[in-house]
Protein backbone atom coordinates (compact mmCIF):
# COMPACT_ATOMS: atom_id res chain seq x y z
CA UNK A 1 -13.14 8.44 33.51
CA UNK A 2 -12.34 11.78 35.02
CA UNK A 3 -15.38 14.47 34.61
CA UNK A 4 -14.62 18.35 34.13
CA UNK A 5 -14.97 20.07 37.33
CA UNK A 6 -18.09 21.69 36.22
CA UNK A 7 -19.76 18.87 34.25
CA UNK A 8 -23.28 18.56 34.74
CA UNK A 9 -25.13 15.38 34.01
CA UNK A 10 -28.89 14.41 32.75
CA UNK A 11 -28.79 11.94 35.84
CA UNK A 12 -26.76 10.55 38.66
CA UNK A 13 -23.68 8.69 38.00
CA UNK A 14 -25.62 5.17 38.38
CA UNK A 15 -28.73 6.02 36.49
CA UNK A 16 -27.21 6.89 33.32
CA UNK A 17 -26.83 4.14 30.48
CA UNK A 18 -24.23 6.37 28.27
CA UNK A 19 -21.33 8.62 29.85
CA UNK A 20 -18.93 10.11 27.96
CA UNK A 21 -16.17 12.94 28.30
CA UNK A 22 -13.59 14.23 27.13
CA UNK A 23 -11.48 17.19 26.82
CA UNK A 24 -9.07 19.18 25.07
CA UNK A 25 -6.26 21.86 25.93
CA UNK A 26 -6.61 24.97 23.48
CA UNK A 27 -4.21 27.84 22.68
CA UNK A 28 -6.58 30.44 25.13
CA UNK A 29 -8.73 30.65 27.61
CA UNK A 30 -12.51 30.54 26.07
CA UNK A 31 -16.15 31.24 27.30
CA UNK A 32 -18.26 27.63 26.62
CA UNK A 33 -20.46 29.58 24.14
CA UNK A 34 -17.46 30.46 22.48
CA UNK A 35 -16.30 27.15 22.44
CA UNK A 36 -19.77 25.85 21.24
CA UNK A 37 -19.57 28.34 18.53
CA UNK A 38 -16.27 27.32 17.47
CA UNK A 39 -17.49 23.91 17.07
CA UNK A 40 -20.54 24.48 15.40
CA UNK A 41 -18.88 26.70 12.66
CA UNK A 42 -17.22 24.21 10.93
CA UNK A 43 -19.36 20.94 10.63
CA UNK A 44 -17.64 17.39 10.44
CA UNK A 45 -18.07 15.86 6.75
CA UNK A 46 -20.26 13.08 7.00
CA UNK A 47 -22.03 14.40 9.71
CA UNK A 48 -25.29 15.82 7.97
CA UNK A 49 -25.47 12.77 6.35
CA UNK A 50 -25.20 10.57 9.97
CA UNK A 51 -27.98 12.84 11.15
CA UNK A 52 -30.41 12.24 7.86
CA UNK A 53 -29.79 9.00 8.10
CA UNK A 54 -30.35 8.73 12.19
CA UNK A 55 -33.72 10.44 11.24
CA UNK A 56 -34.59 8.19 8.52
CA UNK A 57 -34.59 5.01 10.89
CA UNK A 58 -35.97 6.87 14.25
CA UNK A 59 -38.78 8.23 12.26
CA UNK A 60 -40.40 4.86 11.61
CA UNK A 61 -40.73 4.43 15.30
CA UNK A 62 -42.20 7.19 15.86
CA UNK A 63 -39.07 9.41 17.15
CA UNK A 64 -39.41 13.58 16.09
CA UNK A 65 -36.59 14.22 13.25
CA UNK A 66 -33.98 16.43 14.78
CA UNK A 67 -32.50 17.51 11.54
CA UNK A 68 -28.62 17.75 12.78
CA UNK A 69 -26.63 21.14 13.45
CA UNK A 70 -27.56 23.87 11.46
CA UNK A 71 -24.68 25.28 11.43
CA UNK A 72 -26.08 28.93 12.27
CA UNK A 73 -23.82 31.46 14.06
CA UNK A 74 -25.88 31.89 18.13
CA UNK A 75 -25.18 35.28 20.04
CA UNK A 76 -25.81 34.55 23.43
CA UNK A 77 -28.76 32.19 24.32
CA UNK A 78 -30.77 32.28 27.42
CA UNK A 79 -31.84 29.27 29.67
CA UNK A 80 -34.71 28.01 27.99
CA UNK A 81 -33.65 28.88 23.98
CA UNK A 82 -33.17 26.13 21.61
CA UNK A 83 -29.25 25.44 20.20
CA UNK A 84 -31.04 23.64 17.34
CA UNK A 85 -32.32 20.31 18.89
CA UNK A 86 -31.01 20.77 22.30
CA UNK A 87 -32.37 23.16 25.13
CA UNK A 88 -30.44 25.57 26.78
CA UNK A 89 -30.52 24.44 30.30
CA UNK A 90 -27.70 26.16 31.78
CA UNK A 91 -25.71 28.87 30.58
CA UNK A 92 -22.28 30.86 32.09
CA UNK A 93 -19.01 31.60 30.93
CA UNK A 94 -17.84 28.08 32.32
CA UNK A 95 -20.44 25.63 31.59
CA UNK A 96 -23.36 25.45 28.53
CA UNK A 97 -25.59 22.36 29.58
CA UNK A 98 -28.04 21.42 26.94
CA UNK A 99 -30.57 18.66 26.60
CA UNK A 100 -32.91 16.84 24.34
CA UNK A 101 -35.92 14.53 25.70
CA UNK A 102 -38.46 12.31 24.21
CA UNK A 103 -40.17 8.68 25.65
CA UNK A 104 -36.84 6.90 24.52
CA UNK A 105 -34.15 8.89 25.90
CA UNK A 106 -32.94 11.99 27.57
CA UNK A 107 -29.93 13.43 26.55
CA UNK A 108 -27.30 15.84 27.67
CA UNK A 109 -24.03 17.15 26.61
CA UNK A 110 -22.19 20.12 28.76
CA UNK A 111 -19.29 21.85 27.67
CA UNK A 112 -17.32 23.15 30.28
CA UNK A 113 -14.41 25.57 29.91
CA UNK A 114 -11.86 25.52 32.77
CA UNK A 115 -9.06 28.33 31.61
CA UNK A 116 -8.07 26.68 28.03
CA UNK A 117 -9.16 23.17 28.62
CA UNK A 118 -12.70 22.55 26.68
CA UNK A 119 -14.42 19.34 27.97
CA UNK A 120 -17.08 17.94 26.06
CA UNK A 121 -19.27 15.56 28.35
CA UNK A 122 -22.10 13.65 27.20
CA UNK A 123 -24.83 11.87 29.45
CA UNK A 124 -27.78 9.34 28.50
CA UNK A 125 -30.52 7.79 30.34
CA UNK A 126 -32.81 5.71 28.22
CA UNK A 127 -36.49 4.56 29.12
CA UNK A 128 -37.02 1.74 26.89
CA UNK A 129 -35.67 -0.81 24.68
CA UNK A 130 -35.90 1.60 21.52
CA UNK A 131 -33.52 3.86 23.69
CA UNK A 132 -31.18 1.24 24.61
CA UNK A 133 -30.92 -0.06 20.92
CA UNK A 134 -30.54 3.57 19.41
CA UNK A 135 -27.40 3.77 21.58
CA UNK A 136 -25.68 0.61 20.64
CA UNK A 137 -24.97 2.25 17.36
CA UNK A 138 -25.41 6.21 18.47
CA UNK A 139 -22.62 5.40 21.60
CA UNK A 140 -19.33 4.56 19.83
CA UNK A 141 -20.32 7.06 16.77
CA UNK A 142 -20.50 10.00 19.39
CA UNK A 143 -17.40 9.05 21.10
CA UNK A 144 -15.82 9.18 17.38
CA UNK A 145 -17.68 12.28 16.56
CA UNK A 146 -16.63 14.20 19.95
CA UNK A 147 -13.08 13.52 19.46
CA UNK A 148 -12.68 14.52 15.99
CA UNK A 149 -14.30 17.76 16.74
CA UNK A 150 -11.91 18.44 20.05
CA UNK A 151 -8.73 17.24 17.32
CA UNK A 152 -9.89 20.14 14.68
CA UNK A 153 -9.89 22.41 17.47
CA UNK A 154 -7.01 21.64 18.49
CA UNK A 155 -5.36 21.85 15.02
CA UNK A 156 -6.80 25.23 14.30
């Protein structure tokens, strides 16, 4: 798998028990908070439903509900502002890194922009067996998830 130029990760390469990227060529160049924005705008079907459902089963093991994408339009968020669940821990016109952490997992996707390719990479490192398990399902549905969000953008 090749990474985006930019791509940050939660961890180093061999530390991470999820990695995931992938990327798409749009019609024009785009900042990555535009490209976030684009995203978020127009939610997947099913997808509130995946996250209700995700919170159902993490809550009864103790894991804080995250509540899915709100689907609120962002202006420009500063390092250390919340994009719903994640936090903003890097911000420029090429790269938007943002992370969520808890005692199971620590989480990050970055979107990078690279003139009008938008990559999408996602990085995992999990600290105990609840965090391993909540991937075996959470991995292949993100993968899923990440490219039917890149196809929509590229369809327009």
């Amino acid at each position: 798998m090749q990474l985006p130029p930019n791509a940050q990760l939660i961890a180093p390469l061999d530390d991470l028990a999820y990695l995931d990227s992938q990327s798409a060529t749009l019609p024009a160049p785009i900042t990555a908070i535009e490209a976030w924005r684009l995203v978020m705008a127009r939610p997947l079907p099913g997808l509130a439903w995946a996250f209700w459902l995700r919170d159902a089963i993490s809550a009864r093991f103790g894991v804080a509900r995250i509540g899915g994408f709100s689907g609120k339009a962002v202006g420009v968020p500063q390092v250390g502002d919340h994009l719903d669940f994640f936090l903003v821990e890097h911000i420029s016109d090429s790269v938007l890194s943002l992370t969520a952490r808890d005692r199971h997992l620590d989480v990050m996707t970055c979107v990078t922009v690279d003139d009008a390719t938008l990559g999408i990479t996602a990085s995992v490192v999990t600290h105990n067996a609840f965090g391993r398990a909540y991937m075996i399902p959470v991995a292949p549905a993100h993968r899923l998830i990440v490219w039917a969000m890149l196809r929509r953008l590229r369809r327009g």
